[in-house]
C-alpha atoms as a PDB file:
ATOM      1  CA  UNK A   1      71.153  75.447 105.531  1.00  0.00           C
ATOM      2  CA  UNK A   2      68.592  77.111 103.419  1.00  0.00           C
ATOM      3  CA  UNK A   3      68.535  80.399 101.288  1.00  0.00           C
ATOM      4  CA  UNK A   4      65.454  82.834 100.982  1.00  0.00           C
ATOM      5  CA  UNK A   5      65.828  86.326  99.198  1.00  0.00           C
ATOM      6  CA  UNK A   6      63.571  88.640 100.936  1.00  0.00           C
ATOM      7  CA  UNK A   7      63.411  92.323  98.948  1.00  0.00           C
ATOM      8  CA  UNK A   8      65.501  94.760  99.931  1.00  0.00           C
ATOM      9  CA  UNK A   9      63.772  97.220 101.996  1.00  0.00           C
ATOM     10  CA  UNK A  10      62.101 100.087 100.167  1.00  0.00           C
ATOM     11  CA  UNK A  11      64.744 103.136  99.773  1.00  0.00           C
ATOM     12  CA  UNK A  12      63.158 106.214 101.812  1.00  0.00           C
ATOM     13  CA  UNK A  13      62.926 109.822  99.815  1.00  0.00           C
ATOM     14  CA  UNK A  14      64.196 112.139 101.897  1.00  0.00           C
ATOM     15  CA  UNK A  15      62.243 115.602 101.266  1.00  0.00           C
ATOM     16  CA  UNK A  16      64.694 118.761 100.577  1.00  0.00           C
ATOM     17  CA  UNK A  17      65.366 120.969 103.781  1.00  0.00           C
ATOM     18  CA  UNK A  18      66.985 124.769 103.110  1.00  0.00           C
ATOM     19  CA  UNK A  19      69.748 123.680 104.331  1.00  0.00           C
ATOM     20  CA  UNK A  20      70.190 121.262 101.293  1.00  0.00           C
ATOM     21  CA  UNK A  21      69.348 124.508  99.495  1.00  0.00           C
ATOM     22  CA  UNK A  22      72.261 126.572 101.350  1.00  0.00           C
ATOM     23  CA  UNK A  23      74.907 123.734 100.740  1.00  0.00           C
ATOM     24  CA  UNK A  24      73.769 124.025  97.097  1.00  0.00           C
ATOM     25  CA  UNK A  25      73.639 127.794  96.718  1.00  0.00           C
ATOM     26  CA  UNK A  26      76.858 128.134  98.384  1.00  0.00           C
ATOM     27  CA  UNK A  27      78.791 125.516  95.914  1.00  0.00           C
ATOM     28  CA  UNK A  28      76.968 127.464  92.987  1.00  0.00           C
ATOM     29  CA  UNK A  29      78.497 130.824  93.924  1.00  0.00           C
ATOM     30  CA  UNK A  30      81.661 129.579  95.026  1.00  0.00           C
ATOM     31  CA  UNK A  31      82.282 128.349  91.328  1.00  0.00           C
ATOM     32  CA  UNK A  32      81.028 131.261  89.860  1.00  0.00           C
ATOM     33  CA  UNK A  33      83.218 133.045  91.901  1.00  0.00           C
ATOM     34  CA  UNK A  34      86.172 131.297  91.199  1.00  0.00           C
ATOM     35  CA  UNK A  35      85.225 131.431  87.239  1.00  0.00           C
ATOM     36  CA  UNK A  36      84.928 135.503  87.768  1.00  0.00           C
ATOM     37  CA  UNK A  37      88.640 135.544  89.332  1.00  0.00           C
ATOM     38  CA  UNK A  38      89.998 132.932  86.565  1.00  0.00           C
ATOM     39  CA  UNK A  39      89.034 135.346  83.926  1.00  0.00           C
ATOM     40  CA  UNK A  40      88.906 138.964  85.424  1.00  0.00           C
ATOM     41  CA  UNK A  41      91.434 138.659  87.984  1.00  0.00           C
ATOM     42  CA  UNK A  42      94.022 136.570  86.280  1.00  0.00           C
ATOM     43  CA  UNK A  43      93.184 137.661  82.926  1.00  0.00           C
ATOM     44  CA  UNK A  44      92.641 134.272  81.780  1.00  0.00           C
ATOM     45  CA  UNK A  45      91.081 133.230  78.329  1.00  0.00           C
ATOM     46  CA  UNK A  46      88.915 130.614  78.469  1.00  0.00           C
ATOM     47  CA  UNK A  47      89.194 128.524  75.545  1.00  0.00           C
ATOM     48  CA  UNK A  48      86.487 125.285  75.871  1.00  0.00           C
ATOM     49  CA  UNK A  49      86.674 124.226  72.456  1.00  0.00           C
ATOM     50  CA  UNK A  50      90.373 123.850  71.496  1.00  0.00           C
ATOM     51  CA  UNK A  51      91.143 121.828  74.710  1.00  0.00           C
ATOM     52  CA  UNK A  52      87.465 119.431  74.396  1.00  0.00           C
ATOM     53  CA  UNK A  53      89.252 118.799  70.630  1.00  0.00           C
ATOM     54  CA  UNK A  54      91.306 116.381  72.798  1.00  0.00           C
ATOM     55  CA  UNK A  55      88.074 114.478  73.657  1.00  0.00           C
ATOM     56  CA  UNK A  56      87.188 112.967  70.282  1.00  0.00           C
ATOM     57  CA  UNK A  57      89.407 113.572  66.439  1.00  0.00           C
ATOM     58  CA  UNK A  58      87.404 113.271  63.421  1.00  0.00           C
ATOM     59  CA  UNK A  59      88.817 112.558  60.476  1.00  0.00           C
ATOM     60  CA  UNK A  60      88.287 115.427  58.044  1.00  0.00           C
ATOM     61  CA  UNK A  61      88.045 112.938  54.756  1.00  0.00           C
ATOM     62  CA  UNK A  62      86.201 109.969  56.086  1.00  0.00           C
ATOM     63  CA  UNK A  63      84.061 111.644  59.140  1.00  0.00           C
ATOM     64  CA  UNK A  64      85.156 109.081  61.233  1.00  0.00           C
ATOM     65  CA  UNK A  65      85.568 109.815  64.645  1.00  0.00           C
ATOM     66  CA  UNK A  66      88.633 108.340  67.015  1.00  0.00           C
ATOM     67  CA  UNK A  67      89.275 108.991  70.829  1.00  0.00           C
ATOM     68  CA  UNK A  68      91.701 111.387  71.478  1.00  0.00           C
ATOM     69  CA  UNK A  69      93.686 111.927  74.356  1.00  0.00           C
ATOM     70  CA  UNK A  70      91.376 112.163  76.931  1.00  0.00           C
ATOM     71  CA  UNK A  71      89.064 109.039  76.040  1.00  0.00           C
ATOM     72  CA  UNK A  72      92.738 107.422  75.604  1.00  0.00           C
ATOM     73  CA  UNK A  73      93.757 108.240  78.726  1.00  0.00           C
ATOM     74  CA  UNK A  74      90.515 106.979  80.534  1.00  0.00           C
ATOM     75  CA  UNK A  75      90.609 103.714  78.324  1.00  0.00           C
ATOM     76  CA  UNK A  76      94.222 103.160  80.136  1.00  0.00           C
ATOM     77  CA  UNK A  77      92.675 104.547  83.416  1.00  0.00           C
ATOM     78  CA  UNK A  78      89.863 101.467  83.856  1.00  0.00           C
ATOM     79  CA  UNK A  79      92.607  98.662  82.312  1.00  0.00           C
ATOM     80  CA  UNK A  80      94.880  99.665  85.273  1.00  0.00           C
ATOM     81  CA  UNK A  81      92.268  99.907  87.420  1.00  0.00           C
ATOM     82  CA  UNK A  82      90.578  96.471  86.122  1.00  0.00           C
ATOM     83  CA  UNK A  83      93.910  94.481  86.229  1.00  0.00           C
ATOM     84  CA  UNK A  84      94.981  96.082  89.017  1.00  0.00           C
ATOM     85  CA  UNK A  85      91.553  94.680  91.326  1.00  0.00           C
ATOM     86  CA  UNK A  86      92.462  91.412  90.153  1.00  0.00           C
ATOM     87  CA  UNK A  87      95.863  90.986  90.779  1.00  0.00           C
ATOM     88  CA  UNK A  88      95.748  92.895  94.301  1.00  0.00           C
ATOM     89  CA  UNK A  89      92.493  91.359  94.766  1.00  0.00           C
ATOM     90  CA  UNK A  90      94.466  87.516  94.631  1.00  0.00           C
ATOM     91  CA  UNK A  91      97.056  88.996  96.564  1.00  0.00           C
ATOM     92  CA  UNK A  92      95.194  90.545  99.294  1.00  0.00           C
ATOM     93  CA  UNK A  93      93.103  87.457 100.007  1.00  0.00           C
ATOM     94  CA  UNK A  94      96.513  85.155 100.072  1.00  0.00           C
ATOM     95  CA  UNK A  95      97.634  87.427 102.683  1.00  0.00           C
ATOM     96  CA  UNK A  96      94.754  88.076 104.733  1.00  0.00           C
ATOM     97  CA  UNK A  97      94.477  84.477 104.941  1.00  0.00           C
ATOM     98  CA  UNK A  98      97.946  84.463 106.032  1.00  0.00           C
ATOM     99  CA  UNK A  99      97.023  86.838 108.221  1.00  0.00           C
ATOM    100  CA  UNK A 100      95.002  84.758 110.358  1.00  0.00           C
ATOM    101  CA  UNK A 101      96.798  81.516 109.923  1.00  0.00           C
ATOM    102  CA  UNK A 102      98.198  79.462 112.998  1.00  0.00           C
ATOM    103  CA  UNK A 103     101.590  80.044 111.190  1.00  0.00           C
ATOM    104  CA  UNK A 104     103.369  82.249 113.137  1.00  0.00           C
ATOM    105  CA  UNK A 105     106.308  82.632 110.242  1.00  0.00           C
ATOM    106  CA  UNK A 106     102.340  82.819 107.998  1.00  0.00           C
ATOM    107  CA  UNK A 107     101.375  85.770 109.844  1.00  0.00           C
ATOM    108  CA  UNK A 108     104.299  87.764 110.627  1.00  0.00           C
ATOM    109  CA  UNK A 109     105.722  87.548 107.160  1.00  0.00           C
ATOM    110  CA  UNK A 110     101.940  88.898 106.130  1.00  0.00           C
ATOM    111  CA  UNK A 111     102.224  91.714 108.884  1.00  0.00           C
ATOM    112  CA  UNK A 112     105.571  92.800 107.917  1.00  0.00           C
ATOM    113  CA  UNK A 113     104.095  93.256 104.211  1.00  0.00           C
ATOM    114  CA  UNK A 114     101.140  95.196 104.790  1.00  0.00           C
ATOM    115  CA  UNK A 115     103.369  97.604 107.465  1.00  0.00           C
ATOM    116  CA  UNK A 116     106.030  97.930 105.399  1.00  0.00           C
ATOM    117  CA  UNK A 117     104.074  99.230 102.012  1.00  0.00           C
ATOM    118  CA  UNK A 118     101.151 100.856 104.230  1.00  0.00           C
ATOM    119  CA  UNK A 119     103.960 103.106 106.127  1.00  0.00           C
ATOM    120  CA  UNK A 120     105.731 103.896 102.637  1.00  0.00           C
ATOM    121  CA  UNK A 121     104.556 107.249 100.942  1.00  0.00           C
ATOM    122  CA  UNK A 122     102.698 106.400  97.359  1.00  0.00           C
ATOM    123  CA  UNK A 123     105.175 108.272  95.547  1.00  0.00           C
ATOM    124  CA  UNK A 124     108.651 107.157  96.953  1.00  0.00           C
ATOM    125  CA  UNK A 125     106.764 102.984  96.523  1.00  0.00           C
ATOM    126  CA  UNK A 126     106.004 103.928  93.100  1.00  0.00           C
ATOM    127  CA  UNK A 127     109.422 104.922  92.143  1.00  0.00           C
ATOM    128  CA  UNK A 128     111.583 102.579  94.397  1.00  0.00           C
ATOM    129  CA  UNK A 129     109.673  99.393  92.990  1.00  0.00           C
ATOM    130  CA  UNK A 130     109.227 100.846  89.428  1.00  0.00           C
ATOM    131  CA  UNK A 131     113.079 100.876  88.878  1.00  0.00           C
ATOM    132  CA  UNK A 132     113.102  97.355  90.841  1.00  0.00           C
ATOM    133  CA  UNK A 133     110.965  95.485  88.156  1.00  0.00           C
ATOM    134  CA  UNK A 134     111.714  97.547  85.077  1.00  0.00           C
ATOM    135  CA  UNK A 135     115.750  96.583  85.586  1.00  0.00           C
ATOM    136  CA  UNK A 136     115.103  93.196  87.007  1.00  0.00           C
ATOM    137  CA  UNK A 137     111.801  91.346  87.305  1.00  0.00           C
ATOM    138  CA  UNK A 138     110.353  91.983  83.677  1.00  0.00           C
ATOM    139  CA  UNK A 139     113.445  91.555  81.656  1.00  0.00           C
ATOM    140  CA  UNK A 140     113.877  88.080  83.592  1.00  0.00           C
ATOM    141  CA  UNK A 141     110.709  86.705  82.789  1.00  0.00           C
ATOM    142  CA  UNK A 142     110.968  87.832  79.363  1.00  0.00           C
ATOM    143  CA  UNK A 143     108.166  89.966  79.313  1.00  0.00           C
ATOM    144  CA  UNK A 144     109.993  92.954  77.929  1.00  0.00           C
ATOM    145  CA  UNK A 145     110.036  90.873  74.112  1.00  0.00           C
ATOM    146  CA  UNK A 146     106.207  90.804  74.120  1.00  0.00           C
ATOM    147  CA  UNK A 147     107.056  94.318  71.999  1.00  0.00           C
ATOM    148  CA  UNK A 148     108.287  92.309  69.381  1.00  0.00           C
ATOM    149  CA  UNK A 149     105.106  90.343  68.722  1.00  0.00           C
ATOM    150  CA  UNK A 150     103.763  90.627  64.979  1.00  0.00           C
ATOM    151  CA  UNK A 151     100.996  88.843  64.804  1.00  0.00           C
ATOM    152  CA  UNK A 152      97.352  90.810  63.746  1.00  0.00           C
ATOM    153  CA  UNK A 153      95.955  89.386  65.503  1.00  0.00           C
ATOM    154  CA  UNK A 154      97.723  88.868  69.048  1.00  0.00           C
ATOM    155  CA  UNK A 155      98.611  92.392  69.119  1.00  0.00           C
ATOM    156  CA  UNK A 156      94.695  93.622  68.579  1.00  0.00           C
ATOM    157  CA  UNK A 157      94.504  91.351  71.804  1.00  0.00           C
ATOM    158  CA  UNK A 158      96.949  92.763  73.305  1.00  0.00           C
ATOM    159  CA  UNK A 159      96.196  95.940  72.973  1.00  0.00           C
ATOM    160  CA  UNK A 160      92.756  95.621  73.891  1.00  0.00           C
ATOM    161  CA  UNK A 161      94.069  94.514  77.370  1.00  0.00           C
ATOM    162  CA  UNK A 162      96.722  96.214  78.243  1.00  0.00           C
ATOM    163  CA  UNK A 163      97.320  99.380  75.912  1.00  0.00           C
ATOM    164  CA  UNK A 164      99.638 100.120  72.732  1.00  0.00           C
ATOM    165  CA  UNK A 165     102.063  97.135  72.555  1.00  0.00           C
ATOM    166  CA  UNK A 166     105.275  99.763  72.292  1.00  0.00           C
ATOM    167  CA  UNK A 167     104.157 101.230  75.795  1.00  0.00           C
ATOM    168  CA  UNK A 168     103.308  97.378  77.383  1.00  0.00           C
ATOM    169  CA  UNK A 169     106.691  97.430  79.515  1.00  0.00           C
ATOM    170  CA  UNK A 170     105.456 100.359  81.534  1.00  0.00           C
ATOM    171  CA  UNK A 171     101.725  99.352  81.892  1.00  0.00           C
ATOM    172  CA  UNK A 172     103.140  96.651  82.961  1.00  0.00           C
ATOM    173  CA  UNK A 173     105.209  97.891  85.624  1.00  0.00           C
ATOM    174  CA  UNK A 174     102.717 100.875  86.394  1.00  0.00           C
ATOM    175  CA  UNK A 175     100.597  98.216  86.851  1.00  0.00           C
ATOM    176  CA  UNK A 176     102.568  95.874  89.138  1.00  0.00           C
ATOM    177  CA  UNK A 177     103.562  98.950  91.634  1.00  0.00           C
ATOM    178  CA  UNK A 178      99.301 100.020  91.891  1.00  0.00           C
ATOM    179  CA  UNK A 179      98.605  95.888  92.594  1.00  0.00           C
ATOM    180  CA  UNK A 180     100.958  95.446  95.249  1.00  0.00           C
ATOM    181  CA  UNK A 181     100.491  98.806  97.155  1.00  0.00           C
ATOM    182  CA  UNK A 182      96.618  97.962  96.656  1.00  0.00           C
ATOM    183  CA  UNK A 183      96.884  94.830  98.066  1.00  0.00           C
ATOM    184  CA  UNK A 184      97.896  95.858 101.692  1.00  0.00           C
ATOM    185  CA  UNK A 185      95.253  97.487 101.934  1.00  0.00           C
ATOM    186  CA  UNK A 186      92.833  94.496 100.665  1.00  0.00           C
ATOM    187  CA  UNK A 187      94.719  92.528 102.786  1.00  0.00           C
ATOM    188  CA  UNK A 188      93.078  94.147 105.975  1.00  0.00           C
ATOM    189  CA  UNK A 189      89.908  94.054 104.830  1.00  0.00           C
ATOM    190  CA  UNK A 190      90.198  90.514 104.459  1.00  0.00           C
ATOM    191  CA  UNK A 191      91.394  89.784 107.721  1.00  0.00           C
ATOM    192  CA  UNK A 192      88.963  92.487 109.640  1.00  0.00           C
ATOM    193  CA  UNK A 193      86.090  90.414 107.828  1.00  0.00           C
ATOM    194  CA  UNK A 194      87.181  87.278 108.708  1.00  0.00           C
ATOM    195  CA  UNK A 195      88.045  87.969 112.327  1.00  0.00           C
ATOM    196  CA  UNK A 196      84.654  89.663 112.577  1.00  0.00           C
ATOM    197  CA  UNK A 197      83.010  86.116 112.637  1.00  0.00           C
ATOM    198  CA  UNK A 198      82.712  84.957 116.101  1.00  0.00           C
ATOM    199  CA  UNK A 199      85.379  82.417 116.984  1.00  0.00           C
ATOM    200  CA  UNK A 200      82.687  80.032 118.731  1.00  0.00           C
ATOM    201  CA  UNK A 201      81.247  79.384 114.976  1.00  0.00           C
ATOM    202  CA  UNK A 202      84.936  77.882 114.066  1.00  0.00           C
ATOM    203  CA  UNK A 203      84.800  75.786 117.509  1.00  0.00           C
ATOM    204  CA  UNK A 204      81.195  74.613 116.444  1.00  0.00           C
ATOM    205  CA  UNK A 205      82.091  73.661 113.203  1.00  0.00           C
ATOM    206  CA  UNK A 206      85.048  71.915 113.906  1.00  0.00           C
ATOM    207  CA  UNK A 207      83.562  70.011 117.018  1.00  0.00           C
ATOM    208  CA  UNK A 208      81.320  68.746 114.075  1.00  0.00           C
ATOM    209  CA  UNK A 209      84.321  66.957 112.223  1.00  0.00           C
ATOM    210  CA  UNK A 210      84.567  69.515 109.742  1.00  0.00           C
ATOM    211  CA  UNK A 211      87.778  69.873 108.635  1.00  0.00           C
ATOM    212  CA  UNK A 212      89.478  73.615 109.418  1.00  0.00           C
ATOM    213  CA  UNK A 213      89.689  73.709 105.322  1.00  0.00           C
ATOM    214  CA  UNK A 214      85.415  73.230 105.169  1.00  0.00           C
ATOM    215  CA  UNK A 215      85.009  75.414 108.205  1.00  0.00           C
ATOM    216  CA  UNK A 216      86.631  78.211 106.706  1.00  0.00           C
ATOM    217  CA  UNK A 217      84.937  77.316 103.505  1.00  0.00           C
ATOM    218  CA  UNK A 218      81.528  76.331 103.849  1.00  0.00           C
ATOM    219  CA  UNK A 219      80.909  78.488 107.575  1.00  0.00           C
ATOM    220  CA  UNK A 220      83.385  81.178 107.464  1.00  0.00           C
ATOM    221  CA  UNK A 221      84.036  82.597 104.170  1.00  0.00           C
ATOM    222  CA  UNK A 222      79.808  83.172 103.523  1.00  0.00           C
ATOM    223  CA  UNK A 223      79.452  85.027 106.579  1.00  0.00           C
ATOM    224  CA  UNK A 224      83.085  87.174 106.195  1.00  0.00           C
ATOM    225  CA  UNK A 225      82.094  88.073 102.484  1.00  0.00           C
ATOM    226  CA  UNK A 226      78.757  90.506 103.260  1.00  0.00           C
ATOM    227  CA  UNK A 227      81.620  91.972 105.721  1.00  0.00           C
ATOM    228  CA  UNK A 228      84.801  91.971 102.949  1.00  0.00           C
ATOM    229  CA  UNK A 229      82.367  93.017 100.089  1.00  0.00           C
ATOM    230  CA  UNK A 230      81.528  96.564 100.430  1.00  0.00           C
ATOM    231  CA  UNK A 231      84.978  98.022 101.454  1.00  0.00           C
ATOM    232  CA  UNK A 232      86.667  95.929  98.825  1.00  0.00           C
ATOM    233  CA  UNK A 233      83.735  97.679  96.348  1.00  0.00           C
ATOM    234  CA  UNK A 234      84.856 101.385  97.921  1.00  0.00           C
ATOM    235  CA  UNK A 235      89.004  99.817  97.406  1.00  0.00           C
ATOM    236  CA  UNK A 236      88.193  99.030  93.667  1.00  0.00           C
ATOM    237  CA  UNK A 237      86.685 103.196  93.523  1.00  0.00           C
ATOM    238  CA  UNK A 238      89.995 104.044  95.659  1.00  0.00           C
ATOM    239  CA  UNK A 239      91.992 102.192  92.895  1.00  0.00           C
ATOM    240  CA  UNK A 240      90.642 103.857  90.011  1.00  0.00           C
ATOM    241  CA  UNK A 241      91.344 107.319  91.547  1.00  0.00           C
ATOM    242  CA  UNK A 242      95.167 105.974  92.983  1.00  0.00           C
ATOM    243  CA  UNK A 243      95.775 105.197  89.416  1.00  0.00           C
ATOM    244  CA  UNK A 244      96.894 108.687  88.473  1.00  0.00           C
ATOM    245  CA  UNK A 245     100.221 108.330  90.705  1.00  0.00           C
ATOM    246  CA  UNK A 246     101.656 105.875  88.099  1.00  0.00           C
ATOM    247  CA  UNK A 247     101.634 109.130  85.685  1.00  0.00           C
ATOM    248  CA  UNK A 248     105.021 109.604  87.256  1.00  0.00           C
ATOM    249  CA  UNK A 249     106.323 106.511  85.944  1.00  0.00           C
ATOM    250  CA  UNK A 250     105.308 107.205  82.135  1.00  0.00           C
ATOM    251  CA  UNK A 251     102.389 105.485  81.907  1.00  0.00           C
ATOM    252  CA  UNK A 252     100.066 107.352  79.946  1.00  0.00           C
ATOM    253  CA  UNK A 253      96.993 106.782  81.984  1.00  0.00           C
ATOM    254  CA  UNK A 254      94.470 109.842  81.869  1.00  0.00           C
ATOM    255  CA  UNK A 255      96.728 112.182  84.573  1.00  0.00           C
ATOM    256  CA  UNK A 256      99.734 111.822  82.512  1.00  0.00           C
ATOM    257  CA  UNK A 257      97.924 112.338  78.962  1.00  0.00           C
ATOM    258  CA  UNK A 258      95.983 115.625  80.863  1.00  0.00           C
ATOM    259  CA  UNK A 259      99.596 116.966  81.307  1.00  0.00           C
ATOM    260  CA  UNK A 260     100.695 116.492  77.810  1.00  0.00           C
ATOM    261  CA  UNK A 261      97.036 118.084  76.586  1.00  0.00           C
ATOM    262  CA  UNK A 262      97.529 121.409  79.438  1.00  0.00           C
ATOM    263  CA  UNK A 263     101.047 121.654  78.191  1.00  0.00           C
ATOM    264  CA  UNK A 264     100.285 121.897  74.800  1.00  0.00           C
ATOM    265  CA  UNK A 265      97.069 123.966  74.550  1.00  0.00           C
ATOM    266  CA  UNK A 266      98.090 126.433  77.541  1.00  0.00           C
ATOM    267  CA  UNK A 267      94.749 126.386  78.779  1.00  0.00           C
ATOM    268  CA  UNK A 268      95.398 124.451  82.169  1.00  0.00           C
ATOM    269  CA  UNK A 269      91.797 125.240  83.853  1.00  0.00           C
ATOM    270  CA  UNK A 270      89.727 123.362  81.273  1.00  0.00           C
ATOM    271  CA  UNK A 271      91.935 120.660  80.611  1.00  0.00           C
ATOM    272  CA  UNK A 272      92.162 119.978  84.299  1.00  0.00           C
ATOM    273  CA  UNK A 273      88.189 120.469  85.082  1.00  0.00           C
ATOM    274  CA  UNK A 274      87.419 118.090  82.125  1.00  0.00           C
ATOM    275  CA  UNK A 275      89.672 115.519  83.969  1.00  0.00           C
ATOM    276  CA  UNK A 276      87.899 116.066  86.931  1.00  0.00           C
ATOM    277  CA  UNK A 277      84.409 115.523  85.592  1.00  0.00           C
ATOM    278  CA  UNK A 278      85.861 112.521  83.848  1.00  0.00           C
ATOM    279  CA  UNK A 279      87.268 110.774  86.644  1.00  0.00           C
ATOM    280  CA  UNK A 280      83.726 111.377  88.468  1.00  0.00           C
ATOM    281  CA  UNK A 281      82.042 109.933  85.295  1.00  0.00           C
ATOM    282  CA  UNK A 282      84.258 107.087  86.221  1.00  0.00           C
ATOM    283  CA  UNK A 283      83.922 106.574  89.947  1.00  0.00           C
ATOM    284  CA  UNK A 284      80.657 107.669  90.387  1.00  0.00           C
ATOM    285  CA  UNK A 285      78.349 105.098  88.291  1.00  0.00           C
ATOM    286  CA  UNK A 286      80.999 102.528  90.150  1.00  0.00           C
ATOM    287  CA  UNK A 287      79.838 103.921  93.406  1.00  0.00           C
ATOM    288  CA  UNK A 288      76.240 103.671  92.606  1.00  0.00           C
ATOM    289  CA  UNK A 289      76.339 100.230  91.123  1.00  0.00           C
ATOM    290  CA  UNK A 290      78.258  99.323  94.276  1.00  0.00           C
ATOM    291  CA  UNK A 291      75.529 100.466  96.736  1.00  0.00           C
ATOM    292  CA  UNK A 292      72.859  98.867  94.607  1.00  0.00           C
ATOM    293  CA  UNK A 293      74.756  95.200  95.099  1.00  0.00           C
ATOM    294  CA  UNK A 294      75.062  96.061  99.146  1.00  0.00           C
ATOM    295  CA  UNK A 295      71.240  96.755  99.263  1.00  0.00           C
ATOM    296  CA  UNK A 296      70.481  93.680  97.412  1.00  0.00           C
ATOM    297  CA  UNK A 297      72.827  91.823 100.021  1.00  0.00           C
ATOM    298  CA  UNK A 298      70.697  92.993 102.477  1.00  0.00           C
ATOM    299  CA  UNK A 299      68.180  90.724 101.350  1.00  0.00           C
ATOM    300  CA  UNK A 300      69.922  87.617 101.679  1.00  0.00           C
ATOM    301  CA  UNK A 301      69.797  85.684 105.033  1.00  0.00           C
ATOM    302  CA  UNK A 302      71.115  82.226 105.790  1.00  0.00           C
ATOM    303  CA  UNK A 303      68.526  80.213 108.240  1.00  0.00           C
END
């Protein structure tokens, strides 16, 4: 079996049509609007500068600049979302496997899992299994004494990874909670990509001699993955945007620090629009890089 890479196929312009110019005139006045009613109607005083303080400090002796809350809060944002891919990402594959095993104990036990957390609401998941591991799963595998860590230079690690060592017990339970509710969801989109391969390929490869192991492995899995790849790419976006429910947990991921900024400043509009455009400045690059990969896939055929 042989690879070629033939280029992606040229990306068509599509020329502007008034309606494109109606969508876009109507959004324009629609936020002018609402920024007319904000400050005539409601009497509000806009105040850009104090809250966009909360962007960057700079120190008034050296000049040296430091995130503030915001960049904070987005810092925490992609480490929950980053962790969070992998570990729901190595669940979700165990289980869609088990989701099309011969096991019949395999595959209901997988089925029960994803219908159970799928048919949960976010928030009462979040909260049940929060207080679940914070009272019994971390203090049990003694990951509640990482705190007490001194050394420089394991705690600059550590804090790279995960966050500010005093706030690492609920990280890592925020954490836990997004992964596992995450992962029913990957879990499907395993199994939908491996069931989309037609079952005659397994029969094929296994009249062959090839073990089911190698089937799945060397015939399967190659085929399943330009299925499994893009909506696990759109999951990861998902992820990054689910992240803000573990604000209600503590952890002070870009939602929660957004609260503490609109509650101190008063000004709730800009504190709230700059956390909009931020979590776009997130997702949206993602979503671009993303398509760029699936266009490039396109260019990839086995023979």
């Amino acid at each position: 079996m042989t690879e070629d890479r033939l280029p992606p196929p040229a990306e068509k312009t599509r020329p502007i049509t008034w309606l494109d110019v109606v969508i876009i005139g109507s959004v324009a006045a629609l936020l002018i609007l609402t920024y007319y009613r904000v400050e005539h109607v409601l009497v509000y005083n806009w105040n850009w500068g104090l809250v966009f303080q909360y962007l960057v400090h700079i120190d008034e002796v050296t000049g040296e600049v430091f995130p503030n809350l915001f960049l904070k809060g987005v810092a925490m944002t992609l480490r929950l979302a980053f962790w969070g891919t992998v570990i729901a990402g190595i669940i979700g594959i165990v289980m869609g496997l088990c989701r099309v095993s011969n096991s019949l104990f395999l595959k209901l036990g997988s089925r029960i899992y994803v219908e159970l957390i799928r048919n949960i609401p976010p928030v009462v998941f979040i909260f049940v299994f929060y207080f679940f591991i914070s009272s019994q799963i971390i203090p049990l595998l003694g990951l509640d004494r990482i705190k007490d860590i001194t050394d420089p230079t394991t705690v600059a690690v550590i804090e790279l990874l995960f966050g500010p060592l005093d706030l690492f017990e609920n990280f890592l339970a925020g954490l836990i909670c997004l992964a596992v509710f995450e992962s029913a969801y990957i879990t499907e989109i395993v199994r939908a990509g491996i069931q989309s391969i037609d079952k005659g390929q397994w029969e094929a490869a296994r009249a062959i001699g090839l073990s089911r192991f190698f089937v799945f492995w060397d015939v399967i899995l190659p085929q399943a993955l330009k299925t499994i790849l893009p909506p696990l790419a759109g999951q990861f976006i998902t992820l990054v945007k689910d992240s803000s429910i573990v604000s209600l947990i503590s952890v002070q991921e870009l939602t929660f620090l957004t609260q503490d900024v609109s509650n101190t400043t008063t000004h709730f509009f800009e504190s709230w629009m700059i956390t909009a455009v931020l979590y776009f400045a997130m997702c949206f690059p993602l979503a671009v890089l993303f398509q760029r990969f699936e266009r490039a896939g396109i260019g990839i055929q086995r023979q």
